[in-house]
Protein backbone atom coordinates (compact mmCIF):
# COMPACT_ATOMS: atom_id res chain seq x y z
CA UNK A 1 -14.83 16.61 21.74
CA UNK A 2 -11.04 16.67 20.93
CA UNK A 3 -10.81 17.99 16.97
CA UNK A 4 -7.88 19.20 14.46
CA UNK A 5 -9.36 22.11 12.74
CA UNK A 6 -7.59 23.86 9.86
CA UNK A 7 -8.83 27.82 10.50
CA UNK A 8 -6.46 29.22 7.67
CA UNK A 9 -3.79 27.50 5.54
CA UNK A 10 -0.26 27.86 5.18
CA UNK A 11 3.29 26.18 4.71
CA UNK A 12 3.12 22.80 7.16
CA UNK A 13 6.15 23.71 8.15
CA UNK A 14 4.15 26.60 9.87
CA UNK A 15 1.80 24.12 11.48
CA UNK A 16 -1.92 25.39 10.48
CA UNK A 17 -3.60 22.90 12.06
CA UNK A 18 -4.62 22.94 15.57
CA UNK A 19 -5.68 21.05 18.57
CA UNK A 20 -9.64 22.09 19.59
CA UNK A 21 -12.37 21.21 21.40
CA UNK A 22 -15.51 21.25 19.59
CA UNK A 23 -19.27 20.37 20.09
CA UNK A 24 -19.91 16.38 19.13
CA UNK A 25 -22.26 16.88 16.48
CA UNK A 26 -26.03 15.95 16.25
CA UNK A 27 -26.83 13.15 13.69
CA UNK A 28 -29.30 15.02 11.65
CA UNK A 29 -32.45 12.54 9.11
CA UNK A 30 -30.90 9.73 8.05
CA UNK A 31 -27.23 10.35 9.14
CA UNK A 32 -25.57 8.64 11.57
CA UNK A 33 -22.72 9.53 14.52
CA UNK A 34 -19.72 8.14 14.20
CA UNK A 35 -16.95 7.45 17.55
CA UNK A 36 -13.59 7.60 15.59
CA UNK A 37 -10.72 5.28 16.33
CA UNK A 38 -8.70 6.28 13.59
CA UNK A 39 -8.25 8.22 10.49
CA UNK A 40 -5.36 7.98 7.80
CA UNK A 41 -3.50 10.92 6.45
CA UNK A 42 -2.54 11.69 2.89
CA UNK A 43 -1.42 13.84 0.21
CA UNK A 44 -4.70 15.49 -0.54
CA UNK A 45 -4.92 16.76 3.44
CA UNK A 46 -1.62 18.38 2.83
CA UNK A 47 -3.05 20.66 -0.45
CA UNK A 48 -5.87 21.54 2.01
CA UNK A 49 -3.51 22.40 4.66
CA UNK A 50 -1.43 24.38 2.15
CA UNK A 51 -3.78 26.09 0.62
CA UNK A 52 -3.62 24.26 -3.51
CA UNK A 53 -7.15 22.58 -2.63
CA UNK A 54 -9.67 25.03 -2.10
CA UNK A 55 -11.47 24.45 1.37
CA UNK A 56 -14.20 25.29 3.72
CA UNK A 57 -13.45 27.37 6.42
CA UNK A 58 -12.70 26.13 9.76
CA UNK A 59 -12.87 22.31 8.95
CA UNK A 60 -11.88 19.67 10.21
CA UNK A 61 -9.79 17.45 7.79
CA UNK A 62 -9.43 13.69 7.35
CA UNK A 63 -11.16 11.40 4.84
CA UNK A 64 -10.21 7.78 5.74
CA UNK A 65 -12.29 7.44 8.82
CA UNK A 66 -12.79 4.22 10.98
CA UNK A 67 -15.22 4.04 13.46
CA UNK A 68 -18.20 2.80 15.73
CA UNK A 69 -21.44 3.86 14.85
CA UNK A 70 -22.59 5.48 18.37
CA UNK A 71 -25.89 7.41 17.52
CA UNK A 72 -28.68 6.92 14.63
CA UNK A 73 -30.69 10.21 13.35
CA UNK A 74 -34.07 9.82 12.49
CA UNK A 75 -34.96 7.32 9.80
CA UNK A 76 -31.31 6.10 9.82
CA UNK A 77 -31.52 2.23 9.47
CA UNK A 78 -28.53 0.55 7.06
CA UNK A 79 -26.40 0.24 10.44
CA UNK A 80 -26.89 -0.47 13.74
CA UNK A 81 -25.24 1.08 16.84
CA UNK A 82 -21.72 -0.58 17.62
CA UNK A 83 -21.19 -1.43 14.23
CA UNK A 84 -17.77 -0.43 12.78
CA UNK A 85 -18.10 1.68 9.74
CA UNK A 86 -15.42 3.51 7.46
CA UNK A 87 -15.98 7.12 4.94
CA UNK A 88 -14.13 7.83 2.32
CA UNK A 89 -13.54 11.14 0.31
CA UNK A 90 -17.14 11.37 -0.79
CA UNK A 91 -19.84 12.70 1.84
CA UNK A 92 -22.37 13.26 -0.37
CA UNK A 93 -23.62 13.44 -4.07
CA UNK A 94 -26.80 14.93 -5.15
CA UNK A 95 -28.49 11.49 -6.26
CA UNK A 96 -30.77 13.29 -9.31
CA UNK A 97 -28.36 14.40 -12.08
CA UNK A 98 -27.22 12.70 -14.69
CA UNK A 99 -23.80 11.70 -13.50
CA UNK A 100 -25.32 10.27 -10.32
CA UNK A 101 -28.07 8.47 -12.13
CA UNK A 102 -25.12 6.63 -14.51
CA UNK A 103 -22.98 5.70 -11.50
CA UNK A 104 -20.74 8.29 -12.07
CA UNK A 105 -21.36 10.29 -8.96
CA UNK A 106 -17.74 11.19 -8.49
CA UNK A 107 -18.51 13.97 -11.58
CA UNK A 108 -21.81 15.34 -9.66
CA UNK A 109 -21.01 19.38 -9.51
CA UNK A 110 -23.03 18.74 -5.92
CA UNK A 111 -20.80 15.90 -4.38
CA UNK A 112 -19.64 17.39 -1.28
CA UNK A 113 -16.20 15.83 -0.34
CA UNK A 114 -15.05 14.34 3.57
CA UNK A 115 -12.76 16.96 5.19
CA UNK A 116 -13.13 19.39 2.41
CA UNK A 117 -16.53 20.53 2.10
CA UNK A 118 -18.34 18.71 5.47
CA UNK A 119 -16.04 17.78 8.63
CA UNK A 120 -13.91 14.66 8.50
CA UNK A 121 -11.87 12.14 11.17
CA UNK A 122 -9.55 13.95 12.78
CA UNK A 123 -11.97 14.78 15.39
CA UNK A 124 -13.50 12.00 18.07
CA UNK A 125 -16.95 12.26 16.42
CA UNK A 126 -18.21 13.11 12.90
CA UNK A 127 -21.36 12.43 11.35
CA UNK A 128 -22.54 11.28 7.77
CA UNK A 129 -25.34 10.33 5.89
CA UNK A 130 -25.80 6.25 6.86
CA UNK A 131 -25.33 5.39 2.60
CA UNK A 132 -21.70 6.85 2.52
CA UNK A 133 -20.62 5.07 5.44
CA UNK A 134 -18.99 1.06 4.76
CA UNK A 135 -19.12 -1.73 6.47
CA UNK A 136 -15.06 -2.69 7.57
CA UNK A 137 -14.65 -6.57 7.13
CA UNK A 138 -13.51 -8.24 10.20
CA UNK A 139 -10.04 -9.11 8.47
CA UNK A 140 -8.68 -5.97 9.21
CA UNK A 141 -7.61 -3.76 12.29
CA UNK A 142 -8.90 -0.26 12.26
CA UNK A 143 -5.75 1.29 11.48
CA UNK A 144 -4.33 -1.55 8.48
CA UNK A 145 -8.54 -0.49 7.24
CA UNK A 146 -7.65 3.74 7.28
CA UNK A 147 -5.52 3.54 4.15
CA UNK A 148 -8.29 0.76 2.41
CA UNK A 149 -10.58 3.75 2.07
CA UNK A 150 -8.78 6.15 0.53
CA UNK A 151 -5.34 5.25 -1.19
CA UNK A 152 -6.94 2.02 -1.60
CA UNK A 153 -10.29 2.76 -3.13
CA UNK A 154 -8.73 5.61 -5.52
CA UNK A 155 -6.12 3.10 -6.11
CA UNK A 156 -8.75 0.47 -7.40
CA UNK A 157 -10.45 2.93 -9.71
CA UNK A 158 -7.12 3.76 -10.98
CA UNK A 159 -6.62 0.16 -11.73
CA UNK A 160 -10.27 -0.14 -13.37
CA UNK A 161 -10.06 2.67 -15.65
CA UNK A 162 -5.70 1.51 -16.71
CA UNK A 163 -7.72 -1.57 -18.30
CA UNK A 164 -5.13 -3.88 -17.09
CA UNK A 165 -5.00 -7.32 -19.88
CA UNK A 166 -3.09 -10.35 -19.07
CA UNK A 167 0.69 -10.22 -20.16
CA UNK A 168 1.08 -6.53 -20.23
CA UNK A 169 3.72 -4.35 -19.06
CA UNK A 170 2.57 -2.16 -15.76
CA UNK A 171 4.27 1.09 -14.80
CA UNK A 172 3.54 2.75 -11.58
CA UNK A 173 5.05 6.08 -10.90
CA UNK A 174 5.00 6.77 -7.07
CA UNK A 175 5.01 4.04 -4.50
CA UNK A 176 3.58 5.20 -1.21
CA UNK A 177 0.36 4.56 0.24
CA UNK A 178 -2.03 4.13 -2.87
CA UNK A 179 1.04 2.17 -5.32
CA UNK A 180 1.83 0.15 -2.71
CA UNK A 181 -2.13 -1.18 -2.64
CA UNK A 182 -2.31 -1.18 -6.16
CA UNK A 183 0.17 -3.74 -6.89
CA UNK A 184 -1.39 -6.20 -4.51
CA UNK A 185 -4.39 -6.36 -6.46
CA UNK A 186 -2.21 -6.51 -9.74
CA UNK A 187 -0.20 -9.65 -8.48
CA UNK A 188 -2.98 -11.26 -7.11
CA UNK A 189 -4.93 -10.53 -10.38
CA UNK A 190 -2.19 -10.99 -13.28
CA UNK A 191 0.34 -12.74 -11.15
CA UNK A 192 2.38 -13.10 -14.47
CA UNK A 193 2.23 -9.38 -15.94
CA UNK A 194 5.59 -7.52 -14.65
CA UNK A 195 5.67 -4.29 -12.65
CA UNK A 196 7.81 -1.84 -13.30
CA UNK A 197 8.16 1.08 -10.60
CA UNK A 198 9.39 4.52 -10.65
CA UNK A 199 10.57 6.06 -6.85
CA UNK A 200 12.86 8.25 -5.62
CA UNK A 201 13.21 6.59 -2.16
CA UNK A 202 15.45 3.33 -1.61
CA UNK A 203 12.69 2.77 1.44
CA UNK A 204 10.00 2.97 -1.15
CA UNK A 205 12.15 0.79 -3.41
CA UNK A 206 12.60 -2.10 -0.92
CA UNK A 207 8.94 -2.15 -0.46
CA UNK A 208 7.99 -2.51 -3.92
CA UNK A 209 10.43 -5.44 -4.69
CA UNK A 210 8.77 -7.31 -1.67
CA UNK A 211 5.54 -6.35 -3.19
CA UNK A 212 6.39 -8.04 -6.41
CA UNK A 213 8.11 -5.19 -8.61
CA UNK A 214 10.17 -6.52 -11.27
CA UNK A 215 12.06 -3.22 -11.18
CA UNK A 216 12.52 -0.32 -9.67
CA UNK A 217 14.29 2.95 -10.82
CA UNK A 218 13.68 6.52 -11.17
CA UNK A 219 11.58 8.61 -12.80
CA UNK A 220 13.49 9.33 -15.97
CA UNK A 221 14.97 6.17 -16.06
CA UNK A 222 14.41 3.91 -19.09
CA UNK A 223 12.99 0.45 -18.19
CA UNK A 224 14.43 -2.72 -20.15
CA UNK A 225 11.00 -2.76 -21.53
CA UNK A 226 8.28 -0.46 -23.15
CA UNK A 227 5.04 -0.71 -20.69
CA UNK A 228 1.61 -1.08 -21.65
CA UNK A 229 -0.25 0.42 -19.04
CA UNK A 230 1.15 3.17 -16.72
CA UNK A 231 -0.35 4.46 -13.70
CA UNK A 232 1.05 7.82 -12.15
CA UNK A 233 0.11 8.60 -8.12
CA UNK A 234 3.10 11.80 -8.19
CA UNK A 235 2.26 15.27 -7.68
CA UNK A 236 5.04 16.11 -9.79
CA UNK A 237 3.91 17.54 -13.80
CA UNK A 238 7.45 16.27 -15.43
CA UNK A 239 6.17 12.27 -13.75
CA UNK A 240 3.41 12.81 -16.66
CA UNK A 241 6.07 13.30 -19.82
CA UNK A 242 8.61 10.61 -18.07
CA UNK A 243 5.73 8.29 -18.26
CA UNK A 244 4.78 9.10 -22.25
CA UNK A 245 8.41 8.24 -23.20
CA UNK A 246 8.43 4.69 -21.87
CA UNK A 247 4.89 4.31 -22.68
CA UNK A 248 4.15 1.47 -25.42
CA UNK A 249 2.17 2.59 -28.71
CA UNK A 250 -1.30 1.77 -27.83
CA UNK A 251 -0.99 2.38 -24.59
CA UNK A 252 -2.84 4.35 -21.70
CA UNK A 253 -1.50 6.50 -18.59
CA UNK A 254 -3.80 7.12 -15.75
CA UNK A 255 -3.08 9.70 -13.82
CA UNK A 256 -4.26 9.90 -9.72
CA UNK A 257 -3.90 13.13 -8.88
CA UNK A 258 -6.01 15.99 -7.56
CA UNK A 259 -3.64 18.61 -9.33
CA UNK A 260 0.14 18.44 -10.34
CA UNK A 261 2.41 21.06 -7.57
CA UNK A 262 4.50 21.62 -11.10
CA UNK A 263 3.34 21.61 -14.52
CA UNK A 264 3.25 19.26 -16.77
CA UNK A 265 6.23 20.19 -19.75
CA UNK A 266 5.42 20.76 -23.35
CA UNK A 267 4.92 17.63 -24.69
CA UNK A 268 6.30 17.08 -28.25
CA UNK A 269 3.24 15.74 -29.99
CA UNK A 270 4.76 13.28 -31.99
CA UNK A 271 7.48 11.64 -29.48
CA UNK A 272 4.39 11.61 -26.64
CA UNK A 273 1.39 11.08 -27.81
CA UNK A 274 1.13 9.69 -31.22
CA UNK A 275 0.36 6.13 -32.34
CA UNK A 276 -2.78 6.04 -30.33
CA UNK A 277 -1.26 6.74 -26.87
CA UNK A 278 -3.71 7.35 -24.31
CA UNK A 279 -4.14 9.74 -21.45
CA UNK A 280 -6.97 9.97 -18.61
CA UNK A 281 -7.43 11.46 -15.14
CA UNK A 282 -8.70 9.96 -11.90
CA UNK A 283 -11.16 12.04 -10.28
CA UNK A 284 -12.32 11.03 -6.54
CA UNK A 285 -14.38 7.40 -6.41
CA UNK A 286 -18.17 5.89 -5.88
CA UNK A 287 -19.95 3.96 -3.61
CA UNK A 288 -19.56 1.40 -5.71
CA UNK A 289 -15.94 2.02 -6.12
CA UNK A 290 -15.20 1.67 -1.89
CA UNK A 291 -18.16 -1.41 -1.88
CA UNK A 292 -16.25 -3.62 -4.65
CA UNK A 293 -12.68 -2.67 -3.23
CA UNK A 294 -13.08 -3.70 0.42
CA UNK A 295 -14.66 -7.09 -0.33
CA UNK A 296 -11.85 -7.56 -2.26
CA UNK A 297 -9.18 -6.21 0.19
CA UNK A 298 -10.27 -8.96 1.90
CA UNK A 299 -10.54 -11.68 -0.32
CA UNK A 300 -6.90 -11.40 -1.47
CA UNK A 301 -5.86 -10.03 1.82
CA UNK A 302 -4.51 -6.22 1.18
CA UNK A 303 -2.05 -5.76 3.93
CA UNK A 304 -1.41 -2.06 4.08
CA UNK A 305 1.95 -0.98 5.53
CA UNK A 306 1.41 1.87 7.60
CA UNK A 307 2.82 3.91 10.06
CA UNK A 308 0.30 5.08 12.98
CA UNK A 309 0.64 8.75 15.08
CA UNK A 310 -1.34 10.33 17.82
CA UNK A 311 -3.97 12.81 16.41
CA UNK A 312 -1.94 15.42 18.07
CA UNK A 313 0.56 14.91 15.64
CA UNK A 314 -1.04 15.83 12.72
CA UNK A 315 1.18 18.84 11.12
CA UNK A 316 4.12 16.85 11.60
CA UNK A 317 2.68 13.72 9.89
CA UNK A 318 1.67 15.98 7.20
CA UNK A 319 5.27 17.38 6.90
CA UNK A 320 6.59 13.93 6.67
CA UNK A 321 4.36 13.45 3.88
CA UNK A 322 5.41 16.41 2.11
CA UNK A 323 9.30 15.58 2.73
CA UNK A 324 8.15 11.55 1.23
CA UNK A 325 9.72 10.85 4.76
CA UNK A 326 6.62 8.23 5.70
CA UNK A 327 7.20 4.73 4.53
CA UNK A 328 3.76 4.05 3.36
CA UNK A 329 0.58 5.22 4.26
CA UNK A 330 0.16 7.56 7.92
CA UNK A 331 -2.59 6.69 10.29
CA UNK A 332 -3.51 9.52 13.22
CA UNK A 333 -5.17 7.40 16.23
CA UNK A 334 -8.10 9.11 17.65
């Protein structure tokens, strides 16, 4: 089969990712095979690339895989062959600890992670165990679906945990392919509660005044108003204190990010953080988390805006996500 692999990692600029043939794998007990159509592209395939996410050794990358279920392993049941499917970031989680028994399987220290740790969608086949594989409602094309199961279902937990109220203030920092999801679901939630967004694109800027933002600046820029809940999707440490400063006493900034590419300044603890100001991470999503989110992509509808490649194309989509070039969220077609 036709397969990106990432054999060592380096500057994209240097293009570590190359075009392979590989065996199509064998769908082992309860795992099934999986025909890819397409697979998105995002930040967090970049840090692998580039070495700032540590990786396994050849893999191939890609975590927001759409697909037609074309072989069942043994004792594989939950889908049936020609059924269209989608995988997120998590491949697996150890089921027994005590994270996994609460829910919380994101936290397992045995979660194995799509693209990372197990091969992922930029390949023509991959296989998975048949309980981390969704069903894609019919409302959606495969590519408009790619971004759903990634920026969207990180974007959702992001939402959940920013413990959005009726009335408040919202701040997102960052408005590509998970921000641009998120305030969908915020406007079709709390049609009434303004949204406030930080960019340093005028192409991301359009976009989220379409989307419903009630204003758009930079980060560093003082909205008219002090925001309740902020939610940061930059990989940029200095997007963290920007976000304190216009953040409302009482109020919480979640931050979706892997890691920060630059650190996050000294923050001053009485001008950041006092008067009960709240800070809390994002790390990776559930079942549950990509279950709840697409049935509700599809109630509202989500419609992603995304911009779709050949899977030969992969280091230079990757570079144009790196550069903030891409005007949304990147989809590689198998």
């Amino acid at each position: 089969m036709k397969a990106i692999v990432l054999t060592k990692t380096g500057p994209i600029e240097s293009k570590p990712l190359s075009l392979t043939e590989l065996p199509i794998p064998e769908p082992k007990e309860n795992e099934i095979l999986i025909k890819v159509s397409v697979c998105g592209a995002c930040h967090t395939d970049l840090d692998e690339a580039e070495g700032r996410l540590p990786t396994k050794l050849p893999v191939v990358p890609g975590h927001q895989v759409v697909g037609i279920v074309s072989q069942l392993g043994r004792g594989a049941t939950k889908h049936k062959i020609g059924d269209r499917v989608g995988v997120t970031w998590l491949y697996s989680s150890c089921g027994q600890c005590d994270f996994c028994k609460k829910g919380e399987e994101n936290l397992c220290l045995e979660a194995k992670w799509t693209g990372k740790d197990a091969n992922g969608g930029y390949a023509e086949y991959m296989v998975i165990n048949e309980n981390y594989a969704y069903p894609i409602p019919n409302r959606f094309t495969d590519s408009q679906a790619a971004p759903l199961l990634c920026a969207g279902v990180i974007g959702y937990r992001t939402l959940r945990l920013a413990q959005i109220q009726k009335g408040e203030n919202i701040g997102l920092y960052g408005f590509g392919a998970s921000a641009h999801i998120v305030i969908q679901i915020i406007k079709h939630k709390f049609p009434d509660n303004q949204v406030f967004v930080f960019t340093k694109t005028g192409g991301h800027a359009e976009l989220a005044k379409s989307l419903g933002a009630t204003w758009t600046g930079l980060s560093g820029e003082t909205p008219p108003v002090k925001l309740d809940k902020i939610m940061d999707f930059t990989p940029a440490g200095e997007c963290v204190r920007d976000a304190l400063k216009v953040l409302n006493r009482g109020g919480r900034l979640v931050i979706n990010a892997i890691r920060k590419e630059t650190p996050i300044p000294a923050l001053d603890y009485a001008e950041y953080l006092w008067l009960e100001r709240e800070i809390k991470s994002v790390a990776n999503v559930t079942r549950k988390d990509a279950e709840e989110f697409l049935s509700l992509a599809a109630q509202i509808p989500i419609v992603p805006t995304i911009e779709e490649f050949p899977l030969e194309e992969a280091n230079e989509v990757l570079l144009q996500i790196k550069q903030s070039k891409l005007k949304a969220a990147g989809v590689l077609r198998v």
